[in-house]
N, C-alpha and C. Protein backbone atom coordinates (compact mmCIF):
# COMPACT_ATOMS: atom_id res chain seq x y z
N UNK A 1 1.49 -20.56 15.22
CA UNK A 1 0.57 -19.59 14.63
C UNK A 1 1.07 -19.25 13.23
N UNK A 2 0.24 -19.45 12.42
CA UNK A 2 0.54 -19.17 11.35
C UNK A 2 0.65 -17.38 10.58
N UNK A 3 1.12 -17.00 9.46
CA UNK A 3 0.74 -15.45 9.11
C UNK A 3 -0.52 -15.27 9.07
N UNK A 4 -1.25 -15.86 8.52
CA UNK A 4 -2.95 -15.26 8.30
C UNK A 4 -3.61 -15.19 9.90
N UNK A 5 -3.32 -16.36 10.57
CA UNK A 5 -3.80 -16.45 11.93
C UNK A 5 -3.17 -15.17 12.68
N UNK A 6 -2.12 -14.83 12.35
CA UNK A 6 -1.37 -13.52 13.05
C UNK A 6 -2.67 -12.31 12.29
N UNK A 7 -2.28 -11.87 11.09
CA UNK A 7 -3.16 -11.06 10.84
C UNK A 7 -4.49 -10.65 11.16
N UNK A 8 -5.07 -11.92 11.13
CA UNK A 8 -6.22 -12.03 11.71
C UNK A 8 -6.47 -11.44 13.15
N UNK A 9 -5.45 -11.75 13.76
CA UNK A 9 -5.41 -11.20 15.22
C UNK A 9 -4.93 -10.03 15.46
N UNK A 10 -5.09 -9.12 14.41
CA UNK A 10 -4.45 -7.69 14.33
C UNK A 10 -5.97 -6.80 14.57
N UNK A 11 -5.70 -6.02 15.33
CA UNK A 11 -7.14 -5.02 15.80
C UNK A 11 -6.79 -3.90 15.29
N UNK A 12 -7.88 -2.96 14.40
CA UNK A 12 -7.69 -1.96 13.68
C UNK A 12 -6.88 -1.33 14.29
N UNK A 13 -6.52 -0.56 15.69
CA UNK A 13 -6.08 -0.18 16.15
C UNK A 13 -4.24 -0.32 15.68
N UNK A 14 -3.74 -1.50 15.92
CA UNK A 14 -2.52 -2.44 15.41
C UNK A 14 -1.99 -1.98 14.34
N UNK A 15 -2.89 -1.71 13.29
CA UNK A 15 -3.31 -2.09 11.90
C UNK A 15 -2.37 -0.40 11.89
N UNK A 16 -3.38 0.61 12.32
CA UNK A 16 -3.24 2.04 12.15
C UNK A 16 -1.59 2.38 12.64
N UNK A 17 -1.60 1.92 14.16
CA UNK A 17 0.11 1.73 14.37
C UNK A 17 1.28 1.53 13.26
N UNK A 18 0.39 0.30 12.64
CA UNK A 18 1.36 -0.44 11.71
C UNK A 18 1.46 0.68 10.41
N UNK A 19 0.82 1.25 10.24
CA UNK A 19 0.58 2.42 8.84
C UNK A 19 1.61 3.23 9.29
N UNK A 20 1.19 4.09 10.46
CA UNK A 20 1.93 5.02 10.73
C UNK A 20 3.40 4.95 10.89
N UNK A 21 3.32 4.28 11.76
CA UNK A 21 5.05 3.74 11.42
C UNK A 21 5.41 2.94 10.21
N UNK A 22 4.88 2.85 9.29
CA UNK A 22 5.90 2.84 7.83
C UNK A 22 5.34 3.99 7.05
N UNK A 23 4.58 4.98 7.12
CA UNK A 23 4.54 6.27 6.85
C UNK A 23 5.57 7.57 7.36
N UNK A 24 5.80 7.03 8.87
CA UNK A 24 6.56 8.36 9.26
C UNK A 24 8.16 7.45 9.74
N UNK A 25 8.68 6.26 9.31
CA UNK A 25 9.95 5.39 9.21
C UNK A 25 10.07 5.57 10.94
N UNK A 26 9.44 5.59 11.87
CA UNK A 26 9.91 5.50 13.23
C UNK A 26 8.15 4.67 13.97
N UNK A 27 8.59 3.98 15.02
CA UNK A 27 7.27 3.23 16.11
C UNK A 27 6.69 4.80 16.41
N UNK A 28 5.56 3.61 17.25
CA UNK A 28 5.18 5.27 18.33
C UNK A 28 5.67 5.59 19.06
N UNK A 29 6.60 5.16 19.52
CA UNK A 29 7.81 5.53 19.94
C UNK A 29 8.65 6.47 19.96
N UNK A 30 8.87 6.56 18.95
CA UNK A 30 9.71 7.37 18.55
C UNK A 30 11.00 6.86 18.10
N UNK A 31 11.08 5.62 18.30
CA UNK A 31 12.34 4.59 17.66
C UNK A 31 12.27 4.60 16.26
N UNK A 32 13.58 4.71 15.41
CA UNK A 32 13.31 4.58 14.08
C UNK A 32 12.91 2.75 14.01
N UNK A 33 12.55 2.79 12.50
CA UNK A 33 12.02 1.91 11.96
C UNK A 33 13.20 1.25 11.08
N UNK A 34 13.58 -0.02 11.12
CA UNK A 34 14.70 -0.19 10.67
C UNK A 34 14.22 -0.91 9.10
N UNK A 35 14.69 -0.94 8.23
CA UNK A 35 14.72 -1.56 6.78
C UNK A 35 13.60 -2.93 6.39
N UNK A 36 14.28 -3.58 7.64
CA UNK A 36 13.95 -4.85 7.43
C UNK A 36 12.11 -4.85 8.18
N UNK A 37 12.54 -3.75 9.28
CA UNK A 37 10.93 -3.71 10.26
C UNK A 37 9.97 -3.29 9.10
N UNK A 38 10.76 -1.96 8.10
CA UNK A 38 9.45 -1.78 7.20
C UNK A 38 9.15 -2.44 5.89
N UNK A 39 9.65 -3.40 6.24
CA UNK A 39 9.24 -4.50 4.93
C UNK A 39 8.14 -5.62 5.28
N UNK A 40 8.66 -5.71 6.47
CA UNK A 40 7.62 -6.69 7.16
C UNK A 40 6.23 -6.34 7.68
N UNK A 41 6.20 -4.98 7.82
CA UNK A 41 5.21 -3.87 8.56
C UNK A 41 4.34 -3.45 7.39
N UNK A 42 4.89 -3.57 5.95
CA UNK A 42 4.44 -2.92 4.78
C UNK A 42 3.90 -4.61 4.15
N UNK A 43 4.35 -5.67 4.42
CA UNK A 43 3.91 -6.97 4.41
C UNK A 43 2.40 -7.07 4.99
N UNK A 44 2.60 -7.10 6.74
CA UNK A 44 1.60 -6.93 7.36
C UNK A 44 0.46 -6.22 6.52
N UNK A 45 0.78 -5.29 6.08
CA UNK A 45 -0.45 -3.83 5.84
C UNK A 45 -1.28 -4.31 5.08
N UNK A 46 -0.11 -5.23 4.24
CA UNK A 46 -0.73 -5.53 2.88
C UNK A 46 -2.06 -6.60 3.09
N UNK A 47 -1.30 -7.49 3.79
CA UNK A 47 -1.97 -8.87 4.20
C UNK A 47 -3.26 -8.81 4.66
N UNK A 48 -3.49 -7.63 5.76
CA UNK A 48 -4.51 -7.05 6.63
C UNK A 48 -5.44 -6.74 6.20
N UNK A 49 -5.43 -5.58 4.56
CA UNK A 49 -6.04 -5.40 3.80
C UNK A 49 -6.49 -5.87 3.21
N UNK A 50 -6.37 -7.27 2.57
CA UNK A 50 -6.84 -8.49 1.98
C UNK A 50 -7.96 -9.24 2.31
N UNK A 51 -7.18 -9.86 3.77
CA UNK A 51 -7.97 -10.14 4.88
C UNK A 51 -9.33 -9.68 4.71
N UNK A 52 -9.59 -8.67 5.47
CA UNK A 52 -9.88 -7.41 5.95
C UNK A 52 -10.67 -7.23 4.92
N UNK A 53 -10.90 -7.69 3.17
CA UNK A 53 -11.56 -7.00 2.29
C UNK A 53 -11.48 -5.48 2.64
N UNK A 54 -10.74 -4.49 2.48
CA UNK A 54 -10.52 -2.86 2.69
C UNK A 54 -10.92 -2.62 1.24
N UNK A 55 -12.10 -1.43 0.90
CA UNK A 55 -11.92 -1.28 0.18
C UNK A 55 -10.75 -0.65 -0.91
N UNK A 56 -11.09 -0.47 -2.32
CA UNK A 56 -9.60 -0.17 -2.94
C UNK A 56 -8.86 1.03 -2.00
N UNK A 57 -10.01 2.74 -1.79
CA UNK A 57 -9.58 3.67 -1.79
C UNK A 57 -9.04 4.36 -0.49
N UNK A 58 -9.35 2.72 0.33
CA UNK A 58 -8.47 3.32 1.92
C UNK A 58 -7.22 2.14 1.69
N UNK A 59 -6.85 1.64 1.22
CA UNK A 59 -5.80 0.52 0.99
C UNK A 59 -4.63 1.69 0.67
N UNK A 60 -3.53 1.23 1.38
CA UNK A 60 -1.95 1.58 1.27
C UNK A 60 -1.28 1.76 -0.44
N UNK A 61 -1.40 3.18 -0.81
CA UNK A 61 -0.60 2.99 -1.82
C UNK A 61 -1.93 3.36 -3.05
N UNK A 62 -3.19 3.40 -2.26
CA UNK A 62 -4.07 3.81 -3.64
C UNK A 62 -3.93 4.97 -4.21
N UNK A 63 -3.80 5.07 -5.37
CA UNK A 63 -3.37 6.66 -5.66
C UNK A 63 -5.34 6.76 -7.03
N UNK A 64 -5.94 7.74 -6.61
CA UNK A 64 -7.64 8.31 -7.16
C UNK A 64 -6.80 7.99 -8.50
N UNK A 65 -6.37 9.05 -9.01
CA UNK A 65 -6.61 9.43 -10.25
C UNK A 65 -5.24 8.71 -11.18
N UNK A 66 -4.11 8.23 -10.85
CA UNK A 66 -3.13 7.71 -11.89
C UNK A 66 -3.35 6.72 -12.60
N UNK A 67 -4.27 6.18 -12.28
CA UNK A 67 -4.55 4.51 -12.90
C UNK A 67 -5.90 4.59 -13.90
N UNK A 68 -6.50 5.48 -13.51
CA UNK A 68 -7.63 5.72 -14.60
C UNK A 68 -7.36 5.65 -15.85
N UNK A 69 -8.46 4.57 -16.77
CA UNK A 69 -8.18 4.73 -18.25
C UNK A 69 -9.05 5.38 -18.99
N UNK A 70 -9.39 6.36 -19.87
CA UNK A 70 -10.03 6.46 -20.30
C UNK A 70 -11.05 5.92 -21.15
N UNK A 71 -10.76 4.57 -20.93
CA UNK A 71 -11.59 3.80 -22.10
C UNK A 71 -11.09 3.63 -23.56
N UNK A 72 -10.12 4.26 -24.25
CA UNK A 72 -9.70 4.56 -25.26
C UNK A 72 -8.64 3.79 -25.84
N UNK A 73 -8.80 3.42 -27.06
CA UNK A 73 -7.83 2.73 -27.41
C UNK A 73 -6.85 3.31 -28.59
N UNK A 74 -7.32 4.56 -28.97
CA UNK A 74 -6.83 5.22 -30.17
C UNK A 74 -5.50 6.04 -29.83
N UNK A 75 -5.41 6.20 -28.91
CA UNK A 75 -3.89 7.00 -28.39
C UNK A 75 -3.98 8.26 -29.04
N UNK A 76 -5.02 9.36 -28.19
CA UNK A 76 -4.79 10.74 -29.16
C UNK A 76 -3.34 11.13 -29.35
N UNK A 77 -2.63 11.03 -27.82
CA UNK A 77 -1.53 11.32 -27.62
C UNK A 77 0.05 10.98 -27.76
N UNK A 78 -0.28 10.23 -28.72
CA UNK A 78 0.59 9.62 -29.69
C UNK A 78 1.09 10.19 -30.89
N UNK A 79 2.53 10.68 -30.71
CA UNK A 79 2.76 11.63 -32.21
C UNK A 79 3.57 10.69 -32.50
N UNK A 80 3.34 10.07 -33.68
CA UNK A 80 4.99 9.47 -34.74
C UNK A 80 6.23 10.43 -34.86
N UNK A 81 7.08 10.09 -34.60
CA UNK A 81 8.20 10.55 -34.84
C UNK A 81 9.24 10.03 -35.93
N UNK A 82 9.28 11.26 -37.33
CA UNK A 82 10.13 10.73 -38.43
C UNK A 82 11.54 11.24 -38.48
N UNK A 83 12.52 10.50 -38.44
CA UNK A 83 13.90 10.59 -38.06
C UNK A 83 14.23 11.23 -39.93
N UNK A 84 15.04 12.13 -40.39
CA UNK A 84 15.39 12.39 -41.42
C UNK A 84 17.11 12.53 -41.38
């Protein structure tokens, strides 16, 4: 079985497991989540989402408002700084 074939075989349900436990670093369990589990788990999430077409604003890690550009290319907020 390949990764995509794995993913593929992940049921939202899985999916939500898989969030939560690299959100709160322990299973449902209550077992912690070890280093390596949440790399692979944060792998998974990613993969799922892809898959899955999720849109942007339920996808792992979307943050609304930091990425917005204003369209602008003039940099109001740009002061020169003269060294004397």
């Amino acid at each position: 079985m390949t990764l995509e074939q794995l993913i593929k075989s992940l049921t939202p349900e899985i999916y939500q497991n898989l969030r939560s436990a690299v959100e709160l670093g322990r299973w449902p369990d209550g077992r912690k989540l070890e280093a390596q589990q949440r790399e692979l788990c944060m792998e998974a999430i990613i993969h799922y989402e892809q898959i899955h077409d999720l849109p942007a604003e339920q996808r792992v890690g979307y943050m609304e408002d930091a990425c917005k550009s204003s369209g602008k290319d003039d940099h109001d907020d740009v002061q020169t700084l003269t060294l004397q």
